[in-house]
Protein backbone atom coordinates (compact mmCIF):
# COMPACT_ATOMS: atom_id res chain seq x y z
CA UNK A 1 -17.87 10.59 -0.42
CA UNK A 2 -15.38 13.52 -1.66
CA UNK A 3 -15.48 12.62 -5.64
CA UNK A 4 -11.62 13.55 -5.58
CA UNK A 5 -11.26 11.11 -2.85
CA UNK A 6 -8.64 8.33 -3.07
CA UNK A 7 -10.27 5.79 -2.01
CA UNK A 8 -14.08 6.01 -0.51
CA UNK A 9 -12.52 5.41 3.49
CA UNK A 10 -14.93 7.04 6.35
CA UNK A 11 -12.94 9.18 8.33
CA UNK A 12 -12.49 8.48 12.10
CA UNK A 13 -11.33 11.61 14.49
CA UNK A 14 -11.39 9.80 17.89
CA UNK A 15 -8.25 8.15 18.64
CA UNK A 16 -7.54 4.68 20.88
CA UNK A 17 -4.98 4.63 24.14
CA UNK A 18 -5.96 1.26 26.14
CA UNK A 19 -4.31 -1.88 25.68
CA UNK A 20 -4.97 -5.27 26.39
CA UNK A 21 -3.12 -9.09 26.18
CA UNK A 22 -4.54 -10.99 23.45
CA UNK A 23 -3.64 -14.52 22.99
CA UNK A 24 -2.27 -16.58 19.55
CA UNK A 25 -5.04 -18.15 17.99
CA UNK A 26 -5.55 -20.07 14.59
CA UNK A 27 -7.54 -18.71 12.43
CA UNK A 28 -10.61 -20.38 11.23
CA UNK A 29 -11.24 -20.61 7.52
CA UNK A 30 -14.97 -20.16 7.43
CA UNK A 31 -16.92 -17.68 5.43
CA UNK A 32 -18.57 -15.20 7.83
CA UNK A 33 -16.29 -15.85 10.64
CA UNK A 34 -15.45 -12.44 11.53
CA UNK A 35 -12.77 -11.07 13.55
CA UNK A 36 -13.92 -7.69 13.52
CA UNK A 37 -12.91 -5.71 16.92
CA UNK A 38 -15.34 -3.05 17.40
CA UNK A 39 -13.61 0.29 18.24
CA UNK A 40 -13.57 2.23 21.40
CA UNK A 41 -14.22 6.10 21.22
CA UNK A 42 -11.80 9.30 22.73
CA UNK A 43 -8.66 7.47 23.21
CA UNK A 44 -5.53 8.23 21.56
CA UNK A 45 -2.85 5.04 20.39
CA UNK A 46 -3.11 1.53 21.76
CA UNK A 47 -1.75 -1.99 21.17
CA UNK A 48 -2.38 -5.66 21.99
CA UNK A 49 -0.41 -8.51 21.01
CA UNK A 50 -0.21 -11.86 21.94
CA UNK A 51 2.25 -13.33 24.77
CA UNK A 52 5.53 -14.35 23.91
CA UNK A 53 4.95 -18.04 25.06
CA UNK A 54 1.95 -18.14 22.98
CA UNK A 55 3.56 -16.80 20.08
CA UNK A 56 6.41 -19.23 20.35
CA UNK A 57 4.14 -21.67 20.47
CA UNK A 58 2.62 -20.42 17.31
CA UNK A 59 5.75 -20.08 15.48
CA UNK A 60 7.62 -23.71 16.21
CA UNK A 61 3.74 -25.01 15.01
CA UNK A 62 4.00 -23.00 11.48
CA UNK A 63 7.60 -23.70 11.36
CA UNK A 64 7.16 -27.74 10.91
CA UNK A 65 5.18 -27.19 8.00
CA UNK A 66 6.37 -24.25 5.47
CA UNK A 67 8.31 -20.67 5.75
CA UNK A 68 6.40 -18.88 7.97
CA UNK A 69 6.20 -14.66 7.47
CA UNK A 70 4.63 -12.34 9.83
CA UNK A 71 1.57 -10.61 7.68
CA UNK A 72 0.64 -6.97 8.68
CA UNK A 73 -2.70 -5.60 7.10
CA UNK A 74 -3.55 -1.92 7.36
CA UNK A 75 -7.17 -1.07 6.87
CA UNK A 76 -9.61 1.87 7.31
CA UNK A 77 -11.34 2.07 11.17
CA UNK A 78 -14.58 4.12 9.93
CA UNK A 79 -17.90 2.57 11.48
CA UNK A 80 -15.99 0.46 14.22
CA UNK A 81 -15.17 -2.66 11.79
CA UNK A 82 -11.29 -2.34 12.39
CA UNK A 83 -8.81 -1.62 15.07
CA UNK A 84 -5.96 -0.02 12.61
CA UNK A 85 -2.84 -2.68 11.77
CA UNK A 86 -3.36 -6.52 12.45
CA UNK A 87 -0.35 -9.12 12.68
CA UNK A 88 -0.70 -12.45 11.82
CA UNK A 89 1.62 -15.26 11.64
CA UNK A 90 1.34 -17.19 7.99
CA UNK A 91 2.41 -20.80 6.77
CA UNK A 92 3.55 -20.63 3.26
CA UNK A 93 3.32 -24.18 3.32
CA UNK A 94 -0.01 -24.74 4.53
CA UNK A 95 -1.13 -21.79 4.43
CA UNK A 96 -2.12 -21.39 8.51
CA UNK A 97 -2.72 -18.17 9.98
CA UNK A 98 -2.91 -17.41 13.53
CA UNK A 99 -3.40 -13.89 14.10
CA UNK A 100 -1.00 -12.52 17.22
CA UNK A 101 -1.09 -8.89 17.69
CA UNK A 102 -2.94 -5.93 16.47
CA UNK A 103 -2.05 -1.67 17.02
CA UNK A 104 -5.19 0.67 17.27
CA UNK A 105 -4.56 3.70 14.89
CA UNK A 106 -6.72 5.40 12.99
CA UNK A 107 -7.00 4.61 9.15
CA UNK A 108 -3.45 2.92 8.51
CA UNK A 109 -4.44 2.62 4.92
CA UNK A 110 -0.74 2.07 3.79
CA UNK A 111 2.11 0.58 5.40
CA UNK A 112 5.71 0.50 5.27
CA UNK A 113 9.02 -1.37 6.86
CA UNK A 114 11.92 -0.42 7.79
CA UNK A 115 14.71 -2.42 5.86
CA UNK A 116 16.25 -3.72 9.51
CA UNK A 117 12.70 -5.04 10.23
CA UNK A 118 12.39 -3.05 13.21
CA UNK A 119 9.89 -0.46 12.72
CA UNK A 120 6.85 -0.02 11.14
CA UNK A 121 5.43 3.20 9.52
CA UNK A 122 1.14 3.42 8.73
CA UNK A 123 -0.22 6.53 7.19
CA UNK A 124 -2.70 8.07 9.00
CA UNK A 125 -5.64 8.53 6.12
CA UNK A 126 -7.82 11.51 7.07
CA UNK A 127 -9.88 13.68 6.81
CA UNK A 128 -11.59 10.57 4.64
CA UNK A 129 -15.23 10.82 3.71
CA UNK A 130 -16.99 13.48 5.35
CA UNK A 131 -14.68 14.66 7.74
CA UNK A 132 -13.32 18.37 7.48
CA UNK A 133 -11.14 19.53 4.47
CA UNK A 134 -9.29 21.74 6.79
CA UNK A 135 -8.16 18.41 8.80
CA UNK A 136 -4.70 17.16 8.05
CA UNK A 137 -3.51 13.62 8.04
CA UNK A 138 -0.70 12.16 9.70
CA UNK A 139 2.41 9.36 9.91
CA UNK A 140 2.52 7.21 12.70
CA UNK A 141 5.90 5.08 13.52
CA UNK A 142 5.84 1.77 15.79
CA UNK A 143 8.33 -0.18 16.84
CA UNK A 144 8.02 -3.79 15.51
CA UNK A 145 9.16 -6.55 17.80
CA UNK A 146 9.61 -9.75 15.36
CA UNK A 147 9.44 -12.31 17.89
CA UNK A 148 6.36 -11.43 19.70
CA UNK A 149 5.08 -9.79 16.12
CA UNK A 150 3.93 -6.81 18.66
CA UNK A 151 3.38 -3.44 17.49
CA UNK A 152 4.45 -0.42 19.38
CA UNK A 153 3.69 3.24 19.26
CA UNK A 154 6.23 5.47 19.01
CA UNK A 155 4.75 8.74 17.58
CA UNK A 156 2.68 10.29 14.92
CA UNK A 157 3.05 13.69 13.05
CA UNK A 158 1.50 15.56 10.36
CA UNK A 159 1.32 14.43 6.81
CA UNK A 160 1.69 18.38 5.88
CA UNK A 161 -1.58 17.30 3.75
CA UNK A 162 -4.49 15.52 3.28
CA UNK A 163 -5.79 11.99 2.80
CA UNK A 164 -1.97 10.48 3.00
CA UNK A 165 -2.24 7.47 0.73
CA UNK A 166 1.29 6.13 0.48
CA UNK A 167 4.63 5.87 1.92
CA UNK A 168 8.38 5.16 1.41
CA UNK A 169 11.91 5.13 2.61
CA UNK A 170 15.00 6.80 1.24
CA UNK A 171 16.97 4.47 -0.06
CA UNK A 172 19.74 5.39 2.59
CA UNK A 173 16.94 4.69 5.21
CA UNK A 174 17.35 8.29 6.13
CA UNK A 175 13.66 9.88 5.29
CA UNK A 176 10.27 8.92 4.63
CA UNK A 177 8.13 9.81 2.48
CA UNK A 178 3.79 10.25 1.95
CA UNK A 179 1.88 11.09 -0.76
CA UNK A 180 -0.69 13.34 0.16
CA UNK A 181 -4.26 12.89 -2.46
CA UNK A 182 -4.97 16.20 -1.86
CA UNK A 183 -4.51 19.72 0.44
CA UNK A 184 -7.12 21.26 0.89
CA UNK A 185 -5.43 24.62 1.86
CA UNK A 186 -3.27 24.73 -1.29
CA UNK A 187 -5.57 22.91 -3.82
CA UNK A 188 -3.78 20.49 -5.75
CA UNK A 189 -1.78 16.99 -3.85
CA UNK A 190 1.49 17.36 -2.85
CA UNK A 191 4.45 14.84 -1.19
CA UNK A 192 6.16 15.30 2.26
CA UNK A 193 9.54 14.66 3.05
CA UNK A 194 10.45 12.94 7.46
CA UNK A 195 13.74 12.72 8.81
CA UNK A 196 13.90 8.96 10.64
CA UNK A 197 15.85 8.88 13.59
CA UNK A 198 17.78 5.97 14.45
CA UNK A 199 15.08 4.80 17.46
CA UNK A 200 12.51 5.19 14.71
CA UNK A 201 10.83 7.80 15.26
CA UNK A 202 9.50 10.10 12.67
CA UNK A 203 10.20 13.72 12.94
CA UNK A 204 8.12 16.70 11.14
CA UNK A 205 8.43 17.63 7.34
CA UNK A 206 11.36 19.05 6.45
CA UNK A 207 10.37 19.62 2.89
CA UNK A 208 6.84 19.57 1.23
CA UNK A 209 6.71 19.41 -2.83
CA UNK A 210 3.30 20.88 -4.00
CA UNK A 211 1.74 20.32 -7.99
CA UNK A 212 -0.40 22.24 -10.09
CA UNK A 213 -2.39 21.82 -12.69
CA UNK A 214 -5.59 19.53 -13.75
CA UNK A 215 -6.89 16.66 -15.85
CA UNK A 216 -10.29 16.45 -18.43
CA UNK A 217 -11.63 14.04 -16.03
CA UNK A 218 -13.95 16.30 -13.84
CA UNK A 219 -14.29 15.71 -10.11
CA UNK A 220 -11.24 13.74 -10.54
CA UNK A 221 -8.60 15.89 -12.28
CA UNK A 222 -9.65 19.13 -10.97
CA UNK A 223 -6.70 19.66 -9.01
CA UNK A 224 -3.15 17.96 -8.50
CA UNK A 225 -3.56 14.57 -6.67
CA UNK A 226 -0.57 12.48 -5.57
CA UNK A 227 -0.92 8.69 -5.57
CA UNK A 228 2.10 7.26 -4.77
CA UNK A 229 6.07 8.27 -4.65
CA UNK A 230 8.21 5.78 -5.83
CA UNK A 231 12.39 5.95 -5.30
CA UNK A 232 14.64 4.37 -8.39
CA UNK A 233 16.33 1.03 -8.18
CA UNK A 234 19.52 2.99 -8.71
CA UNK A 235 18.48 5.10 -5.65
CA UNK A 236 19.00 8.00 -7.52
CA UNK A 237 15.99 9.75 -8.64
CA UNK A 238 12.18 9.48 -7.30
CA UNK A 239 8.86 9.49 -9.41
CA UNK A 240 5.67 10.73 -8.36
CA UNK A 241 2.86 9.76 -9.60
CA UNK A 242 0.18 12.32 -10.24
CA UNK A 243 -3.41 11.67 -11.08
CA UNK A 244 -4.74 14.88 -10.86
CA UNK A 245 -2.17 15.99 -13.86
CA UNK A 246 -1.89 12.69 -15.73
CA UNK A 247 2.31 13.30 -15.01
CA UNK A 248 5.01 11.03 -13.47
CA UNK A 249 6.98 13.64 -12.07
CA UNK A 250 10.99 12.72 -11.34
CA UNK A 251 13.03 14.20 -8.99
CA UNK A 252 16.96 13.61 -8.55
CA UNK A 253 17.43 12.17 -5.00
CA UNK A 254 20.56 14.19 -3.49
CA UNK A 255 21.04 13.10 0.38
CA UNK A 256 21.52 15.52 3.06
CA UNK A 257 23.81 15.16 5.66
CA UNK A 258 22.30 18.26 7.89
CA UNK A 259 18.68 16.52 7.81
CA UNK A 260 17.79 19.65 6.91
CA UNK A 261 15.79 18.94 3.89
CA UNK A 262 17.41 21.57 1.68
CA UNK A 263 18.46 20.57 -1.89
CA UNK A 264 17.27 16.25 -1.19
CA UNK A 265 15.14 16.80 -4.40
CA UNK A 266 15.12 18.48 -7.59
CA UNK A 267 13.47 18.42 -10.49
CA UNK A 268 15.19 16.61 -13.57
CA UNK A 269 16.14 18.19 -16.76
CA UNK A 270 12.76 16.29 -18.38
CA UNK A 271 10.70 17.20 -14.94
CA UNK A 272 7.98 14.96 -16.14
CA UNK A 273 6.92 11.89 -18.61
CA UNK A 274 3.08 12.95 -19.68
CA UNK A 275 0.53 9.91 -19.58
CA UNK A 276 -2.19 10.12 -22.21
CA UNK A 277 -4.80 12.55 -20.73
CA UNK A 278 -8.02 11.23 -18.34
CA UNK A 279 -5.87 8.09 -17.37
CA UNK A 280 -5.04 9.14 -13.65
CA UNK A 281 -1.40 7.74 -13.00
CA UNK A 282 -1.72 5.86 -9.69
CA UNK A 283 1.18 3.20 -8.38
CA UNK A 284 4.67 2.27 -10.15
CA UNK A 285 7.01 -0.75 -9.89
CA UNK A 286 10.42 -1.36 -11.16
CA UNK A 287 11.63 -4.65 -11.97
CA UNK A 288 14.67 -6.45 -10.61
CA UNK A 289 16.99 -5.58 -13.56
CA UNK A 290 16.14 -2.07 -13.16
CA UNK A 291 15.50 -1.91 -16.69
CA UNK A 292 11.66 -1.63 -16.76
CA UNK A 293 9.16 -0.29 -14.58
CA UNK A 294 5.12 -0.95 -14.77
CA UNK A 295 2.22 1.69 -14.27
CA UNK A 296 -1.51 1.31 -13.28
CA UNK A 297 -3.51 4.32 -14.24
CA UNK A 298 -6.92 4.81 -12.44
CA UNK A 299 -9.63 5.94 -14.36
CA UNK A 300 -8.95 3.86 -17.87
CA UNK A 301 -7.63 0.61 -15.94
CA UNK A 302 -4.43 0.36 -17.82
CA UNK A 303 -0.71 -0.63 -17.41
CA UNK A 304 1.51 1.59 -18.58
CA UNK A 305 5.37 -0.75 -19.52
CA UNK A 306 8.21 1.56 -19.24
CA UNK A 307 12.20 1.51 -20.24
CA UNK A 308 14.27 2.79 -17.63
CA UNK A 309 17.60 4.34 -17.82
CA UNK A 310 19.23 7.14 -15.43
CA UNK A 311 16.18 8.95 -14.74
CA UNK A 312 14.36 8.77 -17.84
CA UNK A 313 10.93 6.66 -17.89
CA UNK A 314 10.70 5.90 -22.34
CA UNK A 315 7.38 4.76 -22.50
CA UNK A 316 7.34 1.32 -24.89
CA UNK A 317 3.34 -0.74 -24.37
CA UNK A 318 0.38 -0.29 -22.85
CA UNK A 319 -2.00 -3.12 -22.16
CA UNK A 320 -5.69 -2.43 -20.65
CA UNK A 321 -7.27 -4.24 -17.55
CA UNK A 322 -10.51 -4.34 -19.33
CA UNK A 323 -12.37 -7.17 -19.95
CA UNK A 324 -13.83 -7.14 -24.00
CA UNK A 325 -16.83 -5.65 -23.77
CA UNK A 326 -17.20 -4.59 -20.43
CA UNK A 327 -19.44 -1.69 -20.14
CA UNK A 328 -19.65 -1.52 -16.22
CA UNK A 329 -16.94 1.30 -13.81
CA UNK A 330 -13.44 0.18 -13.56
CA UNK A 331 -10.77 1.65 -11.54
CA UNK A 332 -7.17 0.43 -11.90
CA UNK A 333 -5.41 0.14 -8.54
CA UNK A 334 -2.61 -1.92 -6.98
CA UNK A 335 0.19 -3.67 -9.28
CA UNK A 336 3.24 -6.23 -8.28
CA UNK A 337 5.49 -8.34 -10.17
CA UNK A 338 5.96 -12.14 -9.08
CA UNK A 339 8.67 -12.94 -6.94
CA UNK A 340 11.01 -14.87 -10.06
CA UNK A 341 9.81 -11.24 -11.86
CA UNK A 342 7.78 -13.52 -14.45
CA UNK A 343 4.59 -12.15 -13.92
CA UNK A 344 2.80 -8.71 -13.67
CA UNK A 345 -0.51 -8.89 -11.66
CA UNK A 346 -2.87 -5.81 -11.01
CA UNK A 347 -6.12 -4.87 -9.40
CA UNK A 348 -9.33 -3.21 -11.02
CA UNK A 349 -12.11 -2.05 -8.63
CA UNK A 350 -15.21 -0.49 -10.02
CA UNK A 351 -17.63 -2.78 -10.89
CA UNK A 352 -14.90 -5.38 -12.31
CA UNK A 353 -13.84 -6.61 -8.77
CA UNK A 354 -10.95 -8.60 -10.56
CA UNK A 355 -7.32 -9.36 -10.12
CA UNK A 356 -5.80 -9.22 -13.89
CA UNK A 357 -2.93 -11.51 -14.46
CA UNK A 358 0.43 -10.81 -17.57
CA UNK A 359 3.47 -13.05 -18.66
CA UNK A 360 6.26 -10.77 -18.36
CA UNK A 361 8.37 -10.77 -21.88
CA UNK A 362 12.60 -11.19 -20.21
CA UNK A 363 13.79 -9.73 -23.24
CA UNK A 364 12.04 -6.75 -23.58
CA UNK A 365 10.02 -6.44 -20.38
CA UNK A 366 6.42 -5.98 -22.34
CA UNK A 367 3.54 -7.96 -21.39
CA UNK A 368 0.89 -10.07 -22.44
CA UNK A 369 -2.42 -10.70 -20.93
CA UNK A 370 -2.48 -14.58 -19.19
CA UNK A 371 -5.82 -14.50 -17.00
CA UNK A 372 -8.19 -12.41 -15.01
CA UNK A 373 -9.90 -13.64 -11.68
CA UNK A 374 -12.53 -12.43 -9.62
CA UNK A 375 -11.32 -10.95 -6.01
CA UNK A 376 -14.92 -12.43 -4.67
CA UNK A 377 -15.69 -9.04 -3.00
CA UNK A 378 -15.99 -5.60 -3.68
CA UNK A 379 -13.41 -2.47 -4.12
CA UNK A 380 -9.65 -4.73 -4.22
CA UNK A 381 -7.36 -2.37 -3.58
CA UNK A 382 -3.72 -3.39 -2.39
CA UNK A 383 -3.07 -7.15 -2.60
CA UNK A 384 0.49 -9.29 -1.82
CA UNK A 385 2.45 -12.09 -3.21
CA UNK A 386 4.08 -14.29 0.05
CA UNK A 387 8.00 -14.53 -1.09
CA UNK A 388 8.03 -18.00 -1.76
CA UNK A 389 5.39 -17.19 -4.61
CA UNK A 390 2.80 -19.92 -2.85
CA UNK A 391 0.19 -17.62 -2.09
CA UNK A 392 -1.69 -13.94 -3.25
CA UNK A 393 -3.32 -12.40 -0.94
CA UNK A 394 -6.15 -9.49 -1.72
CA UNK A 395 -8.51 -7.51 0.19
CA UNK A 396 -11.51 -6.40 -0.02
CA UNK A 397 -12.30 -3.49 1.02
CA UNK A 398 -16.24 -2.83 1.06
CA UNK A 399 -16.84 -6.10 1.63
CA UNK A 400 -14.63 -6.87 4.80
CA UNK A 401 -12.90 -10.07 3.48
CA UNK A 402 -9.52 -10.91 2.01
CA UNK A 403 -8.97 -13.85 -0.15
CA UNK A 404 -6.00 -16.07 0.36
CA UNK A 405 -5.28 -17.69 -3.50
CA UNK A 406 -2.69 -20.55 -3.62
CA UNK A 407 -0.64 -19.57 -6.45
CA UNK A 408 1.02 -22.09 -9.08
CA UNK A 409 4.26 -20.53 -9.18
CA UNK A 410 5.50 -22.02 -12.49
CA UNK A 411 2.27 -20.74 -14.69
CA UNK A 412 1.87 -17.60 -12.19
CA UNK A 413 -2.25 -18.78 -12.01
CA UNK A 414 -4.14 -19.04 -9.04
CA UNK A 415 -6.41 -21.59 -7.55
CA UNK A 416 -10.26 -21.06 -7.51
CA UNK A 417 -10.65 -22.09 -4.14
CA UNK A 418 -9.32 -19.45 -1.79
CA UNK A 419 -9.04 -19.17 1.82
CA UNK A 420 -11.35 -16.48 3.10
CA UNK A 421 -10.73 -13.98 6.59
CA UNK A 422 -13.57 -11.80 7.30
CA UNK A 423 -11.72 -8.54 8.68
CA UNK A 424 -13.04 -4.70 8.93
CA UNK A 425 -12.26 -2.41 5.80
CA UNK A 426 -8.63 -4.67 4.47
CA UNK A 427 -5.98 -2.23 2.52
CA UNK A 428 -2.52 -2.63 2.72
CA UNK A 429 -0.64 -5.81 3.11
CA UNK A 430 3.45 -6.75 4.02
CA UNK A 431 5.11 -9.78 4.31
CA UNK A 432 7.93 -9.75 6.86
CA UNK A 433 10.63 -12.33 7.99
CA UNK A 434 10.39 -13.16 11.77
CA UNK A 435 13.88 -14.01 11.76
């Protein structure tokens, strides 16, 4: 394992091009019932999916009891645990999964999609543990078919970096965007710029934003590493987070009606807010109001609370994920607000292997600590909240499981009994509407 690596994934150079039906099927909530595909060698891009009667089928059964979302997890396909992005149908009401489609890729780590619902967008993690630094990563797009909940392949191109870790869209829907952890020819992270076409495919970088610079934290902070870029609620300005530097770097957001990439982002008159040295700025929210935003830094497992205004991130509390007296590693990761916006919830791996729980403050957007529960597994690194606030969902991702919490959505806790699915090397998770 690279010590500046993001995220410990073993990297997987063959590719998958075969595909195959696959029917709906309910998932069984067992512990150790796996549904763990093992991976095929040499091929490029494949998917399978269920077929539309079965899916229908699927969908009017899930429909009598609660909402029902589509749920797309991206996970890491080293050692032949994972496929790339599964699809599953879930019951907010009962809670019901059926799984009904899957896309072979290779480490889809993070996932994004489009705001029409129509296309999907995984990074492409690589070179990952052990692989060549000289290897870049890439960006695949698929086409999303809500009905069927089948995945497509449209195309892939280069992240212009390595170890891609996170993606977003423009606010205009015009460009997406990856953070790249690192670049190995150009040492220090950096972020890429896609134009989206309107079929959804992506097209190569038309503009790649390089950092320099370090951190105290050796092995970690040696060089510039890009965690996550993050557009404005205003649509105005972008933030990168940096934790190589310890810097949230903010860029105006100017669209471009060429596509040509020229002059979409430059710096702001402040350039940067600076985060207290050795805390490795990783993943940023915004709240609905637009008025505060919400920071998990890595390596001291804190939340960093924000004012926002035009630009300008004012820094106002910080709250640590640390348990009193803890003494074992931590490493802050993923962090969401509730769907109401009452509660802040946010991941630390290490040796914690919890899921920390604050009461957002409506007046002044600070927070205060609630509850901390154990993910029942080992390295949680993204986790969702369904949009009806029922259920959290949180993987795993050395131990192959995710854990599906019923949540109380008036006190924000969740239950101690969750539902378990046993699944290869879980990362990334979206919700999406079927309708």
């Amino acid at each position: 394992m690279h010590p500046s690596h993001p995220c410990g994934a073993n990297s997987l150079v063959s590719t998958l091009q075969d595909a195959r039906p696959m029917r709906t099927r309910p998932v069984a909530w067992a512990k150790g019932v796996a549904l763990m595909l093992s991976l095929a060698a040499a091929q490029a891009f494949a998917q399978t999916a269920a077929t539309p009667a079965a899916a229908s089928d699927a969908a009017a059964r899930s429909a009598a009891s609660g909402e029902v979302y589509d749920l797309l997890i991206g996970t890491y396909t080293g050692g032949g645990k994972s496929e790339g992005i599964y699809v599953y149908r879930f019951d907010t009401g009962n809670g019901e999964l059926s799984r009904i489609a899957s896309a072979q890729t290779v480490n889809p780590s993070y996932l994004v999609v489009s705001r029409d619902r129509n296309y999907v967008y995984a990074v492409n993690e690589l070179p990952g543990d052990n692989g060549p630094a000289t290897q870049r990563g890439g960006v695949s797009a698929f086409r999303f078919d809500r009905a069927s909940g089948q995945l497509s392949f449209l195309n892939r191109v280069s992240s212009d970096g390595n170890d891609p870790c996170y993606l977003a869209i423009s606010p205009d829907g015009k460009y997406l965007l990856t953070a790249n952890y690192s670049v190995a020819s150009n040492p220090g992270g950096s972020f890429a710029v896609f134009p989206l076409s309107a079929d959804g495919h992506v097209g190569n970088s038309v503009l790649t934003v390089h950092h320099e610079g370090g951190g105290p934290v050796k092995g970690r902070q040696d060089n510039s590493h890009v965690h996550s870029t993050v557009f404005s609620p205003d649509g105005k300005y972008l933030f990168a987070q940096d934790l190589g530097v310890d810097k949230v770097f903010a860029y105006r957001y100017t669209p471009d009606p060429s596509a040509s990439g020229r002059g979409l982002f430059g710096p702001t008159e402040a350039r940067y807010t600076l985060i207290k040295p050795g805390s490795g700025p990783r993943h940023l929210i915004f709240d609905a109001s637009g008025k505060h935003a919400y920071l998990t830094t890595e390596l001291n497992a804190s939340v960093l609370v924000f004012d926002y205004h035009d630009g300008k991130l004012t820094p106002v509390q910080t709250v640590s994920m640390i348990a009193p007296g803890f003494r074992g590693k931590i490493g802050g990761g993923a962090i969401h607000l509730s769907p109401d916006g009452r509660f802040v919830y946010a991941t630390n791996r290490g040796d914690a292997n919890e899921l920390v729980q604050y009461s957002v403050d409506p007046s002044n957007g600070h927070l205060k600590y609630v509850k901390r529960y154990p993910t029942l597994g080992k390295t949680p690194r993204e986790f969702a909240i369904d949009p009806t606030g029922r259920w959290l969902i949180v993987g795993n991702q050395e131990s192959d499981s995710a854990y599906f919490f019923r949540r109380d959505p008036q006190t924000g806790e969740l239950a101690a009994d969750p539902k378990q699915l046993s699944i290869g090397s879980p990362v990334d998770f979206k919700f999406v509407s079927p309708s």
